[in-house]
C-alpha atoms as a PDB file:
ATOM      1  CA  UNK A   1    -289.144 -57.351-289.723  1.00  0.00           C
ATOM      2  CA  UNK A   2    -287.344 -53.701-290.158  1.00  0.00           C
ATOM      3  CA  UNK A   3    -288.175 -51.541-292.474  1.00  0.00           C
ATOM      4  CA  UNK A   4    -287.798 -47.636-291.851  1.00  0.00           C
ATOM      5  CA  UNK A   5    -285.690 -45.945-294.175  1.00  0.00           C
ATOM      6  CA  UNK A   6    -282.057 -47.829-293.199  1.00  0.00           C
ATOM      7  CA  UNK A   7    -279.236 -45.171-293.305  1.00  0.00           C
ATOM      8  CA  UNK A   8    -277.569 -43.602-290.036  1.00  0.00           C
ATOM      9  CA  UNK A   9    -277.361 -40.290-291.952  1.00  0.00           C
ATOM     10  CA  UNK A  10    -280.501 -39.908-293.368  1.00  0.00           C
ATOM     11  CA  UNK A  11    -283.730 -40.070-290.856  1.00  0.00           C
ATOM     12  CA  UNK A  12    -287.374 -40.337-292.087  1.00  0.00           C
ATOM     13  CA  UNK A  13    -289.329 -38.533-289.687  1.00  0.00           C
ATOM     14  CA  UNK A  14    -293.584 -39.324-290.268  1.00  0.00           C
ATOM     15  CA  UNK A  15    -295.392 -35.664-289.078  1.00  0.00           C
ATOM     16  CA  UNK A  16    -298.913 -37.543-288.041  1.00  0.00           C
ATOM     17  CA  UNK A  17    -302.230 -37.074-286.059  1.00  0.00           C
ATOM     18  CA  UNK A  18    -305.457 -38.755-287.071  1.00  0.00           C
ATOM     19  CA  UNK A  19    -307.148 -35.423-285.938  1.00  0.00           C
ATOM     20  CA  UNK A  20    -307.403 -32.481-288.226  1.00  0.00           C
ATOM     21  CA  UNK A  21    -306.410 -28.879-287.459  1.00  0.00           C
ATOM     22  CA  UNK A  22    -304.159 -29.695-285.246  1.00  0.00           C
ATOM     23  CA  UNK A  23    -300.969 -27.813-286.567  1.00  0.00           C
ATOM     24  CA  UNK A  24    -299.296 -30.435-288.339  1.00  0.00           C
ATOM     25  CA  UNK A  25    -298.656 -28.778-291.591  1.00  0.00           C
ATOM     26  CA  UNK A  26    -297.565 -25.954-289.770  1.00  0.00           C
ATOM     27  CA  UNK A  27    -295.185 -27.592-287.694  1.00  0.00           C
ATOM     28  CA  UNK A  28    -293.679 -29.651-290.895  1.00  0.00           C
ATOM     29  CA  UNK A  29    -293.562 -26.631-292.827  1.00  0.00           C
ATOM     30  CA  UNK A  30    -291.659 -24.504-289.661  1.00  0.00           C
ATOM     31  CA  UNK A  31    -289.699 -27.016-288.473  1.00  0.00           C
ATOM     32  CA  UNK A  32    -288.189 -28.171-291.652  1.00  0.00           C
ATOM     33  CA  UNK A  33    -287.667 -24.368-292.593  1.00  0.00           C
ATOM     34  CA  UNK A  34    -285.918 -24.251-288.851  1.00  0.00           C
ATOM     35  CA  UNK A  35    -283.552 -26.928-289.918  1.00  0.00           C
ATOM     36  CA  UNK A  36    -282.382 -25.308-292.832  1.00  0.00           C
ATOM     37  CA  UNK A  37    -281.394 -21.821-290.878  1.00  0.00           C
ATOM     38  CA  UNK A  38    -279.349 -24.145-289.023  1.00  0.00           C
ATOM     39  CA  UNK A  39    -277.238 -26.069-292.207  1.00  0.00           C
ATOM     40  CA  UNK A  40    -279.516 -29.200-292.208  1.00  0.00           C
ATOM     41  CA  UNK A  41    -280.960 -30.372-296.050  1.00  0.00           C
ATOM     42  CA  UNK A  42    -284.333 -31.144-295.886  1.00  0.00           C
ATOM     43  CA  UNK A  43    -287.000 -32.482-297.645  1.00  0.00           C
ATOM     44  CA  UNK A  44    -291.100 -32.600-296.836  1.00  0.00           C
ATOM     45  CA  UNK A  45    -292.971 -35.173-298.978  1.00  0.00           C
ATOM     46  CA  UNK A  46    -296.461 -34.185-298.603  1.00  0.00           C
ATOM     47  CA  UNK A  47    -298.761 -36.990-297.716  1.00  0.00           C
ATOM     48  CA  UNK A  48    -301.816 -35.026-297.548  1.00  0.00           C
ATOM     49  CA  UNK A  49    -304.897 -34.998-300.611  1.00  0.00           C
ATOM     50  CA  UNK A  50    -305.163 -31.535-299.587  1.00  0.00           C
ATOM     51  CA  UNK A  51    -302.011 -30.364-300.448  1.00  0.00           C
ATOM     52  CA  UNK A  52    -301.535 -27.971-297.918  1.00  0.00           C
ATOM     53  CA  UNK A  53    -298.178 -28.132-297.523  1.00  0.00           C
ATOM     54  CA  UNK A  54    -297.425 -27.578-301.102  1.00  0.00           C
ATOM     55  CA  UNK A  55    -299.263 -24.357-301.196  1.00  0.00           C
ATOM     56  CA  UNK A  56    -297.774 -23.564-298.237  1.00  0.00           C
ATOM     57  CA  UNK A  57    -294.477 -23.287-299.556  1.00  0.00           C
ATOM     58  CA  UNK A  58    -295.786 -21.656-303.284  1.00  0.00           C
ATOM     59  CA  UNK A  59    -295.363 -24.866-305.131  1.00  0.00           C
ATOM     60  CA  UNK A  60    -298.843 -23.738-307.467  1.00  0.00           C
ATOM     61  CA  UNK A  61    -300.714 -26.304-308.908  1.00  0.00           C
ATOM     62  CA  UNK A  62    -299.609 -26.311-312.619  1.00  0.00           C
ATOM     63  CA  UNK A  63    -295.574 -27.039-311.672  1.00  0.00           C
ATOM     64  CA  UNK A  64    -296.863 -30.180-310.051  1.00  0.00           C
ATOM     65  CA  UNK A  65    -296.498 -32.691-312.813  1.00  0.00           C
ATOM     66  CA  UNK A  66    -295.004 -34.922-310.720  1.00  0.00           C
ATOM     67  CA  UNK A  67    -296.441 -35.728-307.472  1.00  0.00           C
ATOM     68  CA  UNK A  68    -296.176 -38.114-304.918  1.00  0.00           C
ATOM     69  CA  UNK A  69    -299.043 -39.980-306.397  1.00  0.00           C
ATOM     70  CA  UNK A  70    -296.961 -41.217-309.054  1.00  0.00           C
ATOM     71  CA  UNK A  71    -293.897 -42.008-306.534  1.00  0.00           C
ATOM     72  CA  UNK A  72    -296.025 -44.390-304.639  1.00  0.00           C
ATOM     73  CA  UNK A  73    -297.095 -46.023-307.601  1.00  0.00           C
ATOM     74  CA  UNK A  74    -293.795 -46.611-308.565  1.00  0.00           C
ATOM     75  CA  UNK A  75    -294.306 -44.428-312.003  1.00  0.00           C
ATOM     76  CA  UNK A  76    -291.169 -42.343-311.176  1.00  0.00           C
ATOM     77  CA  UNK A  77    -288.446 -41.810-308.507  1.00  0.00           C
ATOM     78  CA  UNK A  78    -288.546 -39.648-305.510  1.00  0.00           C
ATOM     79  CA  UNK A  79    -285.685 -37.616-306.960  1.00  0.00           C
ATOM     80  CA  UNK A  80    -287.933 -37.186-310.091  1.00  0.00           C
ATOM     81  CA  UNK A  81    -290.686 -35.963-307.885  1.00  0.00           C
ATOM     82  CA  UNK A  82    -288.459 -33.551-306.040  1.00  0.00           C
ATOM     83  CA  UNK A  83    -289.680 -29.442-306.113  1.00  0.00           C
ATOM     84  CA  UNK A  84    -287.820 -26.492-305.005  1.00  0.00           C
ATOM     85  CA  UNK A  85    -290.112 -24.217-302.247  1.00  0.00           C
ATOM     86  CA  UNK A  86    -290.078 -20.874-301.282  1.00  0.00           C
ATOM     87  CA  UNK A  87    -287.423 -20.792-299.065  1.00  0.00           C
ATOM     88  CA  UNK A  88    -284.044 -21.587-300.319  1.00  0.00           C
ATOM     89  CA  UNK A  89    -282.657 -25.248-299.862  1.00  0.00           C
ATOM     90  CA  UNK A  90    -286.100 -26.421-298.752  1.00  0.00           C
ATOM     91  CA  UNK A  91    -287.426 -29.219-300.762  1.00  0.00           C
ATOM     92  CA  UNK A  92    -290.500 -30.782-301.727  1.00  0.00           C
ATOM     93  CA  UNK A  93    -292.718 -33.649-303.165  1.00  0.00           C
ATOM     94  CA  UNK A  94    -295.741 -32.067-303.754  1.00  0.00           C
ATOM     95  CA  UNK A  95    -299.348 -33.586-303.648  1.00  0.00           C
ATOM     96  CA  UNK A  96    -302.486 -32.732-305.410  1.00  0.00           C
ATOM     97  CA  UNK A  97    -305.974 -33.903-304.996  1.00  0.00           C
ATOM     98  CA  UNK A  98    -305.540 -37.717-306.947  1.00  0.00           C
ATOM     99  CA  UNK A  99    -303.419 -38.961-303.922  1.00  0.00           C
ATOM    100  CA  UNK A 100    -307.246 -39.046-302.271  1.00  0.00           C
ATOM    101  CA  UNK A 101    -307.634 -41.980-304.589  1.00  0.00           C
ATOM    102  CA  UNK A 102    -304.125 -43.720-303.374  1.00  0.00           C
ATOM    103  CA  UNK A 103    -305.424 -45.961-300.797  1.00  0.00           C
ATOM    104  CA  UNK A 104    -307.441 -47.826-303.552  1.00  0.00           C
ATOM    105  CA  UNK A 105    -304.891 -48.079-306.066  1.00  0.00           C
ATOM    106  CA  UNK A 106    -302.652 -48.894-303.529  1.00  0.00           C
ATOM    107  CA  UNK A 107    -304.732 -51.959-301.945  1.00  0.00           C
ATOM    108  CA  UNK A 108    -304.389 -53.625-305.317  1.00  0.00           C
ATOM    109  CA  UNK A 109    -300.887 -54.239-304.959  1.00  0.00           C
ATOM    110  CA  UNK A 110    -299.128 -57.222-303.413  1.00  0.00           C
ATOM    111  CA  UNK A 111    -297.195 -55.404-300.648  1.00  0.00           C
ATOM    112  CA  UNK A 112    -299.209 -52.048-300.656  1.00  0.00           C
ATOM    113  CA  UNK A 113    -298.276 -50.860-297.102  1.00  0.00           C
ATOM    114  CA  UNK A 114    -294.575 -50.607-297.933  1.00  0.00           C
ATOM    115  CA  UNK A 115    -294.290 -48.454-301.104  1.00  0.00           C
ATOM    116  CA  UNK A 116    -292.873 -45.522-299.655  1.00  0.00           C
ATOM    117  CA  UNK A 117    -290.552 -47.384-298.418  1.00  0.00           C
ATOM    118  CA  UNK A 118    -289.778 -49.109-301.304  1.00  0.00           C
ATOM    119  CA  UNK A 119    -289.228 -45.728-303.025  1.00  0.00           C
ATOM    120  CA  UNK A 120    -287.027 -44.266-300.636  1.00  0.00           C
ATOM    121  CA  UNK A 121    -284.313 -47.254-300.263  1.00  0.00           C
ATOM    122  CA  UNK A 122    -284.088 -47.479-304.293  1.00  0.00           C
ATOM    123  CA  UNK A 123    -283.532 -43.893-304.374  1.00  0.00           C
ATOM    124  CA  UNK A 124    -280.407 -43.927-303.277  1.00  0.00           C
ATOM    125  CA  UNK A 125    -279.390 -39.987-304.188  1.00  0.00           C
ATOM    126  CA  UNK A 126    -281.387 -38.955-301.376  1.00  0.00           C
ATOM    127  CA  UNK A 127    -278.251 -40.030-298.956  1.00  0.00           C
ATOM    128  CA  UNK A 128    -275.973 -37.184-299.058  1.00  0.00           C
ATOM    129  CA  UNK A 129    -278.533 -34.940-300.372  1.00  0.00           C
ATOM    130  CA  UNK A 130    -280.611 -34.560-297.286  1.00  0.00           C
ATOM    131  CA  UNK A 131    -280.224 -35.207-293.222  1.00  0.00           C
ATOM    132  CA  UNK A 132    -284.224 -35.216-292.889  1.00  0.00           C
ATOM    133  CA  UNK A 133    -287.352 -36.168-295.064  1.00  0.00           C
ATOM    134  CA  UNK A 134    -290.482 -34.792-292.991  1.00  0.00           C
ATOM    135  CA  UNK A 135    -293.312 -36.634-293.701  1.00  0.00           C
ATOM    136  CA  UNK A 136    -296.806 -34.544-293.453  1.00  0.00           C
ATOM    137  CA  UNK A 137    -299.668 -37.364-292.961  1.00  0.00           C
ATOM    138  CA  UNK A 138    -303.417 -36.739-294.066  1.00  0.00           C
ATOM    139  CA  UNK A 139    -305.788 -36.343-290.774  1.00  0.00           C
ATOM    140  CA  UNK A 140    -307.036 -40.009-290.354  1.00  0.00           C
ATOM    141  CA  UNK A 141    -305.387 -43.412-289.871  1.00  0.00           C
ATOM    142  CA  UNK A 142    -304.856 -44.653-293.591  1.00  0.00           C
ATOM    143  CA  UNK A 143    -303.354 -46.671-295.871  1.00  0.00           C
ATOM    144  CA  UNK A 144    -301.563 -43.363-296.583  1.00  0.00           C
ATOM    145  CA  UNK A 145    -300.216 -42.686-292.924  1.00  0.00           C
ATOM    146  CA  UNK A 146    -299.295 -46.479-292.533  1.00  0.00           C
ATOM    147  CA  UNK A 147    -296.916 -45.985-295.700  1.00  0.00           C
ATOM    148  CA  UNK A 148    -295.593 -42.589-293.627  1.00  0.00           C
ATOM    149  CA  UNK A 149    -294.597 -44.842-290.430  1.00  0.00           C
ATOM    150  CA  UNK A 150    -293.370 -48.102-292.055  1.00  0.00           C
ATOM    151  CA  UNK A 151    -290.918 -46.180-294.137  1.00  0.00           C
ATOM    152  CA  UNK A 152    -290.337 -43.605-290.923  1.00  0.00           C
ATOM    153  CA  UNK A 153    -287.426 -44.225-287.963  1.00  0.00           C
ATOM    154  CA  UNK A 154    -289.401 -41.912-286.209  1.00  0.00           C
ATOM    155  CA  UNK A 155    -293.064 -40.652-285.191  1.00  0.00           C
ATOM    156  CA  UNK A 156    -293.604 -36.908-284.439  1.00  0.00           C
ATOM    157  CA  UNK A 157    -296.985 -35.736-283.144  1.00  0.00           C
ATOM    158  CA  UNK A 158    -298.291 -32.262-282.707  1.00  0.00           C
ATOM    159  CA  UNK A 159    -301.346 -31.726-280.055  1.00  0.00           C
ATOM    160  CA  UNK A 160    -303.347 -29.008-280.003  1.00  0.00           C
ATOM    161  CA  UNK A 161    -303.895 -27.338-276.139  1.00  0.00           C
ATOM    162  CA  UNK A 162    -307.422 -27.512-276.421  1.00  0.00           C
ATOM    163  CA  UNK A 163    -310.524 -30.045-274.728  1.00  0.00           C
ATOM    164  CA  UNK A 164    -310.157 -33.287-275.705  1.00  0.00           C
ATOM    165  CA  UNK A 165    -307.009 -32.980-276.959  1.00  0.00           C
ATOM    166  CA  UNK A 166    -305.656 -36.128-275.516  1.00  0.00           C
ATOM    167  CA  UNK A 167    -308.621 -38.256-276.831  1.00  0.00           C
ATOM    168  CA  UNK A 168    -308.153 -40.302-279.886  1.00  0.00           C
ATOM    169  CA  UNK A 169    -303.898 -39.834-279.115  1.00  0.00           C
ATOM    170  CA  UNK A 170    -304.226 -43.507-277.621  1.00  0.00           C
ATOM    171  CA  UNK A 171    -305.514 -45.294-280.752  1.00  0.00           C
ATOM    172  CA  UNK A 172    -302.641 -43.520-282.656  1.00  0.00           C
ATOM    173  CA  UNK A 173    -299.869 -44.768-280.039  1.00  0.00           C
ATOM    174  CA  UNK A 174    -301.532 -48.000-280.489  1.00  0.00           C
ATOM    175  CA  UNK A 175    -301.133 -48.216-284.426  1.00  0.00           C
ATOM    176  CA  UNK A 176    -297.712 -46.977-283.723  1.00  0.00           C
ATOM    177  CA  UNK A 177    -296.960 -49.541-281.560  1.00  0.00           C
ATOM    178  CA  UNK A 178    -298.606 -52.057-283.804  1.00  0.00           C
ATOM    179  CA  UNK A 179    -296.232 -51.292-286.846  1.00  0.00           C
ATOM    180  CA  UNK A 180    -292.986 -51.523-285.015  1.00  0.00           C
ATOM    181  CA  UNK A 181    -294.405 -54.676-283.561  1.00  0.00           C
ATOM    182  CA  UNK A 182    -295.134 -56.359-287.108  1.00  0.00           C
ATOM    183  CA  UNK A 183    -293.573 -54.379-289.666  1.00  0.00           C
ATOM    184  CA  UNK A 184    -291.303 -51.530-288.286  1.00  0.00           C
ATOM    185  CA  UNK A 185    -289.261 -53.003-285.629  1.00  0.00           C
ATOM    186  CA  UNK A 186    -287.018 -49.787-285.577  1.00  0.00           C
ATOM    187  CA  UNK A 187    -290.104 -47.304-285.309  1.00  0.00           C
ATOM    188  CA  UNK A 188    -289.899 -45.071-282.445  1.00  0.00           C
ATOM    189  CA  UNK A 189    -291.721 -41.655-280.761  1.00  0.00           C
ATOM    190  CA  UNK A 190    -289.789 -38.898-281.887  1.00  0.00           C
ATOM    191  CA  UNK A 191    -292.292 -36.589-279.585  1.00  0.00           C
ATOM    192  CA  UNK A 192    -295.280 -34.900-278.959  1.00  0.00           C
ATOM    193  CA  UNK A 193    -294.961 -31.323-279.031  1.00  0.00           C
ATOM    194  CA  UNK A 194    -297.674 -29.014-277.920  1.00  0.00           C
ATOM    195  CA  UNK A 195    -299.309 -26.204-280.082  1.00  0.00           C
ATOM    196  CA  UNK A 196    -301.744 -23.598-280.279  1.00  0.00           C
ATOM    197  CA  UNK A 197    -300.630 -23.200-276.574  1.00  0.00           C
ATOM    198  CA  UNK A 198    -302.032 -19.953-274.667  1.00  0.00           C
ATOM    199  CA  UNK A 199    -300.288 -19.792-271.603  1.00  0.00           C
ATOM    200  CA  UNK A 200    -302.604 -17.142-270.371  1.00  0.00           C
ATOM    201  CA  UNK A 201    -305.693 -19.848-270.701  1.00  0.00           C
ATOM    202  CA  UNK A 202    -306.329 -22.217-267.652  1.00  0.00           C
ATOM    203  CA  UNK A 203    -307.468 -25.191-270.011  1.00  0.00           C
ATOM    204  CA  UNK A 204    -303.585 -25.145-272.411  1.00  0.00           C
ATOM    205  CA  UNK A 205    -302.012 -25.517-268.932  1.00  0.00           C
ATOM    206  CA  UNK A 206    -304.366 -28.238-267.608  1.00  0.00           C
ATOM    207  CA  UNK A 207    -303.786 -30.041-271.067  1.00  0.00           C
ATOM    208  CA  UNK A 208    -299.819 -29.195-271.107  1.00  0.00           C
ATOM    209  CA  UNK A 209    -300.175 -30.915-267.125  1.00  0.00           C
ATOM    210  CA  UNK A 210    -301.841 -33.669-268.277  1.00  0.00           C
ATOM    211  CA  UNK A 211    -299.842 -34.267-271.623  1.00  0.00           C
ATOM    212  CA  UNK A 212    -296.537 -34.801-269.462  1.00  0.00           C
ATOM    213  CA  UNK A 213    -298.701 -36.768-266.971  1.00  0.00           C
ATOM    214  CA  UNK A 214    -299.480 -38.880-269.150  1.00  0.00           C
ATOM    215  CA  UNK A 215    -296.378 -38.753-271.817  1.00  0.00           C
ATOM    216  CA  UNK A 216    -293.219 -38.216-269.782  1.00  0.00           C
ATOM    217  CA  UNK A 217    -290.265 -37.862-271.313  1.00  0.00           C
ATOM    218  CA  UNK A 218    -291.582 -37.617-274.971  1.00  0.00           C
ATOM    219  CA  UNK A 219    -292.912 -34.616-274.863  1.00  0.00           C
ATOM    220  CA  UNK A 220    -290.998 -32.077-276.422  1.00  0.00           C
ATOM    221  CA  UNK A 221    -290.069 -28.714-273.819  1.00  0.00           C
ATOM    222  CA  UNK A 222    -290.739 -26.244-275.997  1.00  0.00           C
ATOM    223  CA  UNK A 223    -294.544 -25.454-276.919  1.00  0.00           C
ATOM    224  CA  UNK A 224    -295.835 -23.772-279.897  1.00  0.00           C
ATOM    225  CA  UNK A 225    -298.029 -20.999-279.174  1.00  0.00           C
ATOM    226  CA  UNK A 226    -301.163 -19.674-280.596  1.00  0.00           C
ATOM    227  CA  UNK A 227    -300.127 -16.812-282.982  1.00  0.00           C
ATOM    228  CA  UNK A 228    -301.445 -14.374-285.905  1.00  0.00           C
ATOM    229  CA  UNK A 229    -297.889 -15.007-287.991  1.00  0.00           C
ATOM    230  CA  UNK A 230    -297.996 -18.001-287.997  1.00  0.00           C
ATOM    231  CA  UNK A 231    -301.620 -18.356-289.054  1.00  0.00           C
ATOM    232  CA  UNK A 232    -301.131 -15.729-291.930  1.00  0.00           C
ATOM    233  CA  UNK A 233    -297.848 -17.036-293.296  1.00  0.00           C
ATOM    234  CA  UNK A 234    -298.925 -20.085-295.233  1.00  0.00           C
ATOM    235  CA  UNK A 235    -301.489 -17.091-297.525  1.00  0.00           C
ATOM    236  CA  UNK A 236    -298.168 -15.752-298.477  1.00  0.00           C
ATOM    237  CA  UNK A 237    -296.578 -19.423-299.562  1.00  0.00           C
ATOM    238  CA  UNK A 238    -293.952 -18.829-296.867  1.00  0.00           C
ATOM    239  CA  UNK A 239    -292.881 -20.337-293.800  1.00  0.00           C
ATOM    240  CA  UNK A 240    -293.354 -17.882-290.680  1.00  0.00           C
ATOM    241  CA  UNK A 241    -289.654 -17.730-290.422  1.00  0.00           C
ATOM    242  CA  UNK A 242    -289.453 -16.141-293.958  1.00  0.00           C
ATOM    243  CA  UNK A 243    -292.757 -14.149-293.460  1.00  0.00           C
ATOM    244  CA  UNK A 244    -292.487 -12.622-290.009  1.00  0.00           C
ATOM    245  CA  UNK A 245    -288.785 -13.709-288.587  1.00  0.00           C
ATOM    246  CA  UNK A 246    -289.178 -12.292-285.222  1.00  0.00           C
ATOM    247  CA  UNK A 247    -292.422 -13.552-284.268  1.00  0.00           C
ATOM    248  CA  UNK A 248    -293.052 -16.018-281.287  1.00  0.00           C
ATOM    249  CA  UNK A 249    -294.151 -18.391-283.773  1.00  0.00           C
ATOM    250  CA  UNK A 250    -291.298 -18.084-285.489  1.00  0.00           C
ATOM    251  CA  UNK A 251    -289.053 -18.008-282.346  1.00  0.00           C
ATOM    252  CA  UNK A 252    -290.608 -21.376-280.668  1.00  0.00           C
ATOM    253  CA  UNK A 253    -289.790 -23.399-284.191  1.00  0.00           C
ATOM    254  CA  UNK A 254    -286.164 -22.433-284.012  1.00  0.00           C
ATOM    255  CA  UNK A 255    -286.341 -24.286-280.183  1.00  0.00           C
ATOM    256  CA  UNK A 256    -288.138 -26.567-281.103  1.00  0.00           C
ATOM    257  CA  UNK A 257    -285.309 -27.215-284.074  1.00  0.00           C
ATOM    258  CA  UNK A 258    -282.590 -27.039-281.633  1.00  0.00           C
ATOM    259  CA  UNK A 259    -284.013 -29.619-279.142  1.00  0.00           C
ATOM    260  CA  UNK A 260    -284.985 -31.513-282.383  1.00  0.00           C
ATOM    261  CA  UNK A 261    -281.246 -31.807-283.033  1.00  0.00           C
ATOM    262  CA  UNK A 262    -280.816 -32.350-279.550  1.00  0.00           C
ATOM    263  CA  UNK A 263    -282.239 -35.517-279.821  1.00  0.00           C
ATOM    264  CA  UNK A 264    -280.536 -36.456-283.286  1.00  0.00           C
ATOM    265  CA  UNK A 265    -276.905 -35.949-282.454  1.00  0.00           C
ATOM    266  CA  UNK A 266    -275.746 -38.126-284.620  1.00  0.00           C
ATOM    267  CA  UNK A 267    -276.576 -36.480-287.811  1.00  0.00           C
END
């Protein structure tokens, strides 16, 4: 079977690690805001209880009426659900704390693994619209995050430099794999890209050695590195590339965009 959202000009990209803290909000937020300095429409639906990247991107808590909570329970459209951000042309479906009870609502339901998918092919406004949807996972290997990769083409995986970094990245290559074994034949790695690096700490080179060891190919050349901006921009509702433009943080998500393209040529 094939799901993964089926349009050559539209890709679904699922933003996941089971581990928390890891930078994955920050690298939806800053690579979707990346995309947008260079023409692409985008949209993040955030998958996350927390909400993070909503209030991340100044979506406060009283405009979200409309969440994806009630997208995945097929109680509105995705375009209904839709939010501007902070940053011009940057889209959103926000999330608030009631997604936590998803899982269980969702488990009810006859095919309860596939309705973000679902939503996404009805919704058929969203071609033209945008190039990418982003979508930012919770921490942890749920009902939630299998919605994120059966609706997804691809899988993109941030990995903090730090001890014991590559641990637990195995089971989550494994569920991957699982899913585009049984229910996501088109499912692929869209990469693993590297963050909180230090370059002038022995251990982020010894796991940056070992990550393309171990990885290859899928891991992404440019590294994200451990930086104040980038840490203080999501206070200010902002992506670092609004907050601080000239930062390193801000400078590594614009390569990281560009080899992200790279690798999507043909949209």
């Amino acid at each position: 079977m094939s799901n993964g959202f089926d349009n050559n000009d539209l890709k679904v990209v699922a933003v996941t690690n089971q581990k928390g803290g890891v930078g994955k909000t920050t690298t939806t937020i800053n690579l979707s805001a990346a995309l947008i300095e260079l023409g692409k429409k985008v949209l993040i639906i955030d998958l996350d209880p927390q909400g993070n990247a909503s209030t991340g991107l100044g979506v406060d808590y009283d405009q979200r009426s409309l969440t994806v909570y009630d997208v995945l329970l097929a109680e509105t459209s995705v375009s209904e659900a839709v939010l501007p951000t902070s940053m011009e042309g940057l889209h959103i479906i926000p999330s608030t704390v009631d997604l936590s009870s998803a899982d269980i609502e969702l488990i009810k339901t006859a095919n309860h693994s596939t309705a973000l998918f679902r939503a996404l092919s009805e919704d058929r406004s969203l071609v033209g619209s945008y190039d990418f949807i982003f979508v930012d996972c919770p921490p942890s290997l749920s009902l939630l995050t299998i919605n994120a990769m059966v609706a997804a083409n691809s899988v993109l995986i941030p990995l903090q430099s730090e001890f014991f970094a590559l641990e637990g990245l195995s089971q989550l290559m494994l569920s991957v794999r699982e899913i585009r074994n049984s229910v996501n034949t088109e499912l692929r790695f869209e990469g693993v890209v590297l963050t909180m690096f230090d370059r002038r700490n022995n251990l982020s080179q010894q796991v940056e050695k070992d990550a393309r060891e171990n990885l290859g190919e899928i891991v992404f050349k440019t590294v994200i590195p451990r930086n104040v901006r980038l840490s203080e921009a999501p206070s200010h509702s902002m992506p670092v590339l609004t907050y601080e433009p000239r930062s390193r943080g801000a400078q590594a998500y614009r390569r990281l965009a560009k080899e992200f393209l790279k690798n999507n040529r043909d949209i």
